[in-house]
PDB file of N, CA and C in Angstrom:
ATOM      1  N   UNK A   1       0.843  -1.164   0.000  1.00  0.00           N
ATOM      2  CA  UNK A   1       0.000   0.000   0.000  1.00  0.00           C
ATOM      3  C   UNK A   1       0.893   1.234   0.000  1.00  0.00           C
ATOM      4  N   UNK A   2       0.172   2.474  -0.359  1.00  0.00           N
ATOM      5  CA  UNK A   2       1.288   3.488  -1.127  1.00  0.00           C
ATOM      6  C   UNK A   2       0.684   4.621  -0.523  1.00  0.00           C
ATOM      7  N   UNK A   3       1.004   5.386   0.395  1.00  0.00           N
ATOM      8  CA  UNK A   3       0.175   6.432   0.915  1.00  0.00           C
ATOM      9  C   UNK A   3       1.016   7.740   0.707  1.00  0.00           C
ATOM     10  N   UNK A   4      -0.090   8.805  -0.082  1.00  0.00           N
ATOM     11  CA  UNK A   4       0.441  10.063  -0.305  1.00  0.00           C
ATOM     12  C   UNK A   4      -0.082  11.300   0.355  1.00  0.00           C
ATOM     13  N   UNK A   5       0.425  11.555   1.765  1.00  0.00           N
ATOM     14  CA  UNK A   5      -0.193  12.590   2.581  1.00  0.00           C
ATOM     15  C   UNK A   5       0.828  13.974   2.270  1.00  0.00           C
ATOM     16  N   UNK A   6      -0.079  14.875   2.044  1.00  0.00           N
ATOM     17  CA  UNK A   6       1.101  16.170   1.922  1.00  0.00           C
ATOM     18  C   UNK A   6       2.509  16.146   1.356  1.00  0.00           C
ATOM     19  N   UNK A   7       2.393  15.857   0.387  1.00  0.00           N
ATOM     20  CA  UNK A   7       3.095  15.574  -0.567  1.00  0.00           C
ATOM     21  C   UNK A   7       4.625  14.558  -0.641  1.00  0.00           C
ATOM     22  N   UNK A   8       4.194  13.524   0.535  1.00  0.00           N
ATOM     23  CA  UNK A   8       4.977  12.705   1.013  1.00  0.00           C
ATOM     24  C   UNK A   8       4.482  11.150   0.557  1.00  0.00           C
ATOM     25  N   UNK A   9       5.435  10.441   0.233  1.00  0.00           N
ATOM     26  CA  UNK A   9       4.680   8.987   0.221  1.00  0.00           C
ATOM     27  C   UNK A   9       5.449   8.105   1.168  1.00  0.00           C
ATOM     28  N   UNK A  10       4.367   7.179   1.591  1.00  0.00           N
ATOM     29  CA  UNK A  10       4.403   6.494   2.658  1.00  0.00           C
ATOM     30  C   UNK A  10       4.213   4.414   2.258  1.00  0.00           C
ATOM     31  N   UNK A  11       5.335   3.750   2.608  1.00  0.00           N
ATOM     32  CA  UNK A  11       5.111   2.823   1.466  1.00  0.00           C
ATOM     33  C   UNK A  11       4.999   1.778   2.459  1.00  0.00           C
ATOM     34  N   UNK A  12       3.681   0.836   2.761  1.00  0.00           N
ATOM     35  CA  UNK A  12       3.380   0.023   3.973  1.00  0.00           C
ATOM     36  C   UNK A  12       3.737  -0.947   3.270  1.00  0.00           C
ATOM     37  N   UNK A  13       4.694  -2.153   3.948  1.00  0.00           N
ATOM     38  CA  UNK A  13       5.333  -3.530   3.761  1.00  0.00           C
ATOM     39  C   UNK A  13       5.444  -3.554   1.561  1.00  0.00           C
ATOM     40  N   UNK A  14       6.245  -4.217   1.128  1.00  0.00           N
ATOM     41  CA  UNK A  14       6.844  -3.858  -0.091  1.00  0.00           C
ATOM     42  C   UNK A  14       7.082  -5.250  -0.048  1.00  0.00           C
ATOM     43  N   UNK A  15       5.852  -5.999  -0.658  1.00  0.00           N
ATOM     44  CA  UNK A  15       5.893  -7.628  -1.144  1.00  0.00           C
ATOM     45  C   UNK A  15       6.600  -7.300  -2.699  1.00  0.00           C
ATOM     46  N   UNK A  16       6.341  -9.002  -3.358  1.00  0.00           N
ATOM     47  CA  UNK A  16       6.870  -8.998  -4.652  1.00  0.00           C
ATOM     48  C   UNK A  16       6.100  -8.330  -5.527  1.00  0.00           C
ATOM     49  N   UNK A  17       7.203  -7.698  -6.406  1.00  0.00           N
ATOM     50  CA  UNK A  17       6.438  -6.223  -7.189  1.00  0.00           C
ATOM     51  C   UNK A  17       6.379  -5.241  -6.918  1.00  0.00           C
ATOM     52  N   UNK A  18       7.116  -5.080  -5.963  1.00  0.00           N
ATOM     53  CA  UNK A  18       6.743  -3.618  -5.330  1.00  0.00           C
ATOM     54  C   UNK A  18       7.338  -2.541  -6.582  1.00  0.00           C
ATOM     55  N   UNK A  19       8.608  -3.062  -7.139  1.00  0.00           N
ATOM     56  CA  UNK A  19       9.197  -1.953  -8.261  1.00  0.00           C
ATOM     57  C   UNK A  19       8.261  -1.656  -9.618  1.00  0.00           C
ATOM     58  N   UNK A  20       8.177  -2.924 -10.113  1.00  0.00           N
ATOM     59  CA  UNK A  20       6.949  -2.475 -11.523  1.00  0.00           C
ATOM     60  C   UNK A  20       5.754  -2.210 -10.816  1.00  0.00           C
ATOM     61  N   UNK A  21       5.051  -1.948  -9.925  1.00  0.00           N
ATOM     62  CA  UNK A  21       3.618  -1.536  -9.735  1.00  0.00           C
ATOM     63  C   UNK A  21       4.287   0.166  -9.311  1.00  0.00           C
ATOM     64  N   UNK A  22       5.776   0.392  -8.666  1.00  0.00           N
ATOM     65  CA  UNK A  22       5.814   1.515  -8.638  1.00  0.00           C
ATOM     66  C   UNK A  22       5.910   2.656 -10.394  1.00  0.00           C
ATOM     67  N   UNK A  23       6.382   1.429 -11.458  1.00  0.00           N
ATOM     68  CA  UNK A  23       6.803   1.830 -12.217  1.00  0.00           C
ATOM     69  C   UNK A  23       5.132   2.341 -13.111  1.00  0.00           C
ATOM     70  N   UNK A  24       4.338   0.839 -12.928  1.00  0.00           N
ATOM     71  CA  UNK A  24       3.435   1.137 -13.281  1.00  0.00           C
ATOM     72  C   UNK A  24       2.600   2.551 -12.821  1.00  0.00           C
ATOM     73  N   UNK A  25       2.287   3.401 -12.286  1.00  0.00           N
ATOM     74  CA  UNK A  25       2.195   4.270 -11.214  1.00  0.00           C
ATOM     75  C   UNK A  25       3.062   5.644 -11.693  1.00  0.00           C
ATOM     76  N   UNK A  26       4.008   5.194 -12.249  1.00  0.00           N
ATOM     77  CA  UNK A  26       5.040   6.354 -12.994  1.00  0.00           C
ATOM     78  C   UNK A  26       5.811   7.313 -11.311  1.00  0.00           C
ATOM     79  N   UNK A  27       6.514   6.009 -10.695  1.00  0.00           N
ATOM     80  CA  UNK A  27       6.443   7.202  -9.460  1.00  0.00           C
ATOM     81  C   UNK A  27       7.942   6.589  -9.399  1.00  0.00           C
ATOM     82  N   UNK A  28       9.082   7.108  -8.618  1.00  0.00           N
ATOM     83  CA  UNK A  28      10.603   6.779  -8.294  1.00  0.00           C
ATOM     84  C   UNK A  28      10.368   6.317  -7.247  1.00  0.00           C
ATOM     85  N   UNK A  29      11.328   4.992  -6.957  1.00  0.00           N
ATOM     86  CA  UNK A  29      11.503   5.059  -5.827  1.00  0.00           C
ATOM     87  C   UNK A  29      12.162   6.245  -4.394  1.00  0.00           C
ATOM     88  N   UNK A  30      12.790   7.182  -5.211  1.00  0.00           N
ATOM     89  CA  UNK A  30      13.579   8.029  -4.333  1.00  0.00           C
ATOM     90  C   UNK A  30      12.452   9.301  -3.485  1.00  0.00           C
ATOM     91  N   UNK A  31      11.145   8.974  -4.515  1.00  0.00           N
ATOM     92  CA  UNK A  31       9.952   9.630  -3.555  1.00  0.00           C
ATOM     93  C   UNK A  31       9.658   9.696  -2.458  1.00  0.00           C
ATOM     94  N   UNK A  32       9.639   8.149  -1.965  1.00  0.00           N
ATOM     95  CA  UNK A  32       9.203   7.441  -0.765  1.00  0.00           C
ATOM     96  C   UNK A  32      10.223   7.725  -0.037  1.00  0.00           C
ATOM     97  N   UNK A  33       9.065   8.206   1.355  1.00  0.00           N
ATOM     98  CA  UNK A  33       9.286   8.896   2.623  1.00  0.00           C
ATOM     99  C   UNK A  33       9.906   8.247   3.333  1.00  0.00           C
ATOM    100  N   UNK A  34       9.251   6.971   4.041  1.00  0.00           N
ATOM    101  CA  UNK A  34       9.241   5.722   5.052  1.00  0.00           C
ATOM    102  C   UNK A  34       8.523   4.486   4.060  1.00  0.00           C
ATOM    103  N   UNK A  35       9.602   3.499   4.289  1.00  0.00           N
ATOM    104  CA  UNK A  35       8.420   2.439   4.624  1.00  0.00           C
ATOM    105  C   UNK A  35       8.523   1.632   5.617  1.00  0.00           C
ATOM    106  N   UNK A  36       7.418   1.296   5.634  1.00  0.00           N
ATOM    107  CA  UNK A  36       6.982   0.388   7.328  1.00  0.00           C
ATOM    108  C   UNK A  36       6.867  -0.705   6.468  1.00  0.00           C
ATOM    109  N   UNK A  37       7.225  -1.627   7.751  1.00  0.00           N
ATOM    110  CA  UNK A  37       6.786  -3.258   7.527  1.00  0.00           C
ATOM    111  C   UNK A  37       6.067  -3.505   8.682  1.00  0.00           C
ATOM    112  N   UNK A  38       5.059  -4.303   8.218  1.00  0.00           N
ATOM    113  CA  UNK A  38       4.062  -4.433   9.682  1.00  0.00           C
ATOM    114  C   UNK A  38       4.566  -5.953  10.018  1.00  0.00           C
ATOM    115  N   UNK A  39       5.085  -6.413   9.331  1.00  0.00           N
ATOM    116  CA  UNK A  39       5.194  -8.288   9.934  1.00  0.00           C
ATOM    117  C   UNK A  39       6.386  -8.364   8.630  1.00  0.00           C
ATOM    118  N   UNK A  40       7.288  -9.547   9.248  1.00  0.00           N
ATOM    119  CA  UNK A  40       8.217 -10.263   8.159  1.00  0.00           C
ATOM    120  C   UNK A  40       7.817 -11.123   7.242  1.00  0.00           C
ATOM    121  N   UNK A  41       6.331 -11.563   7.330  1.00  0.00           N
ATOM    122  CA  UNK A  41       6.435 -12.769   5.967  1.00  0.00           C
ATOM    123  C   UNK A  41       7.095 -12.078   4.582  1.00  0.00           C
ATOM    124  N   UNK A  42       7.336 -13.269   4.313  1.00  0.00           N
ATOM    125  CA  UNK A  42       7.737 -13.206   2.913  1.00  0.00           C
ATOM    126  C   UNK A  42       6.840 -12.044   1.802  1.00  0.00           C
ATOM    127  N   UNK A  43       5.515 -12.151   1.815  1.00  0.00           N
ATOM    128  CA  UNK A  43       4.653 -11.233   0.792  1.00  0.00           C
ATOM    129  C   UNK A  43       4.321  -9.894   1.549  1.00  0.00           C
ATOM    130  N   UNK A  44       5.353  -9.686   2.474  1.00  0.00           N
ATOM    131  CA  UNK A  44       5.110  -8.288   2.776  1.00  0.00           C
ATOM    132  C   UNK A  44       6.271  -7.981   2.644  1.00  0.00           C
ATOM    133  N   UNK A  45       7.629  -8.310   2.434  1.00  0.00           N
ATOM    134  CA  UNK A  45       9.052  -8.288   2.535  1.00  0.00           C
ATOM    135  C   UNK A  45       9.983  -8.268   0.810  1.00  0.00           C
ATOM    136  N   UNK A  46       9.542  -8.819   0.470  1.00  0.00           N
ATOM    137  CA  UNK A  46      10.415  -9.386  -0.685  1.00  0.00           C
ATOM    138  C   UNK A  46      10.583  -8.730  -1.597  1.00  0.00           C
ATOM    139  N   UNK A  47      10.155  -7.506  -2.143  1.00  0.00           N
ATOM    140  CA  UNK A  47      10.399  -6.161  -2.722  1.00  0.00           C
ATOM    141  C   UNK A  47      10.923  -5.141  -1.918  1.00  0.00           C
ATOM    142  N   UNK A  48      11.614  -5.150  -0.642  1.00  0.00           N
ATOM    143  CA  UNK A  48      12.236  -4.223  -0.405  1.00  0.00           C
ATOM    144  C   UNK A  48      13.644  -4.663  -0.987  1.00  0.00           C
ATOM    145  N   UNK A  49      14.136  -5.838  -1.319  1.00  0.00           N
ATOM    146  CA  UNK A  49      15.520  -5.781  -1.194  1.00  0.00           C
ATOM    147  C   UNK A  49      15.971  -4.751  -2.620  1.00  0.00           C
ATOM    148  N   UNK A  50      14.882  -5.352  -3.433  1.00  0.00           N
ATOM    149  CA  UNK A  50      15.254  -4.734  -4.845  1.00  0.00           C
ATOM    150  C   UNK A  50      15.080  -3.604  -4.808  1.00  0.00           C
ATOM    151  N   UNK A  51      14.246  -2.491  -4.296  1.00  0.00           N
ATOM    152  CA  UNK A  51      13.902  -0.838  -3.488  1.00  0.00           C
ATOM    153  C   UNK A  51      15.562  -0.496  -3.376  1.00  0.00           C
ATOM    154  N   UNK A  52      16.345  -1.462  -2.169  1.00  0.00           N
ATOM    155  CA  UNK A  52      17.676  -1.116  -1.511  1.00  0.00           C
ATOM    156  C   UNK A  52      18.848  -0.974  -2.481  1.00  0.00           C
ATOM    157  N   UNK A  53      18.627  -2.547  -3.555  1.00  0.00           N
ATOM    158  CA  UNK A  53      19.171  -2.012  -4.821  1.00  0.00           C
ATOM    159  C   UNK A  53      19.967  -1.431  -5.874  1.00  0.00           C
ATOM    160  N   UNK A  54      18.574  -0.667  -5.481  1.00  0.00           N
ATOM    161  CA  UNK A  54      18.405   0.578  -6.699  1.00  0.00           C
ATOM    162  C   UNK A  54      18.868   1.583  -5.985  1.00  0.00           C
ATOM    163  N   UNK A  55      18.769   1.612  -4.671  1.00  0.00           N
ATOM    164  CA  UNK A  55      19.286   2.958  -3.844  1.00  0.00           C
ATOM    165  C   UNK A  55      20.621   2.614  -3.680  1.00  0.00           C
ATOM    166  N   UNK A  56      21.024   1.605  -3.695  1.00  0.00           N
ATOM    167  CA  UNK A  56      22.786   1.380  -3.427  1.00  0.00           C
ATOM    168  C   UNK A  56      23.381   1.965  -5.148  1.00  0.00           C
ATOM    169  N   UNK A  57      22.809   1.483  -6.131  1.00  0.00           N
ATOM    170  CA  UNK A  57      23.015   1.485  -7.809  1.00  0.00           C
ATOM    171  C   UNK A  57      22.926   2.780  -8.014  1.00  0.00           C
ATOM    172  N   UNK A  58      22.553   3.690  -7.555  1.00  0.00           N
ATOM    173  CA  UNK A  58      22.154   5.274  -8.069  1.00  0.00           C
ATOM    174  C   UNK A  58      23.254   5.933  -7.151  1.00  0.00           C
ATOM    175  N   UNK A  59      24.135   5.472  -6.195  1.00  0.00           N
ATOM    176  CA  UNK A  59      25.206   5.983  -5.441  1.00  0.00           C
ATOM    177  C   UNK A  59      26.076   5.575  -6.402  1.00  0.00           C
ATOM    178  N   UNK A  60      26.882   5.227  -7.273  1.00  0.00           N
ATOM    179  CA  UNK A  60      27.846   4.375  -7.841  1.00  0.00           C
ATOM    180  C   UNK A  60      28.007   5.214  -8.939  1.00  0.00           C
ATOM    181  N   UNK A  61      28.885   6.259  -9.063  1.00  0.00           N
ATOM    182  CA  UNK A  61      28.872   6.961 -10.070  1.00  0.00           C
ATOM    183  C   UNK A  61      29.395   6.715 -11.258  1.00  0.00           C
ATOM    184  N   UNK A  62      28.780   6.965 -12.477  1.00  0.00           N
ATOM    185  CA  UNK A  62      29.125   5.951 -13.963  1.00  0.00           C
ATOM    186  C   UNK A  62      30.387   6.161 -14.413  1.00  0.00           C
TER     187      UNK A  62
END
């Protein structure tokens, strides 16, 4: 779930897919405010690693 309060987004637990449904959506990851995880299973978890990534990959200058 993807919450946009005052011009902040708020990204609750980041199962599989979390990147193409962001893509779908047309939004960056570098938007997002926080995200929370409410529990470790697996389908609330498993799209953050690829989120981390992309944030480690965009530090790495070409």
């Amino acid at each position: 779930m993807l919450l946009r309060r005052e011009g902040e987004l708020f990204l609750f637990d980041g199962g599989e897919g979390t990147q193409v449904s962001l893509r779908r959506l047309n939004l960056r990851w570098k938007k997002i405010s926080v995200i929370f995880v409410s529990h470790t299973h697996a389908d609330h978890v498993t799209g953050i690693p690829g989120l981390l990534m992309l944030s480690s990959r965009d530090r790495i200058p070409s």
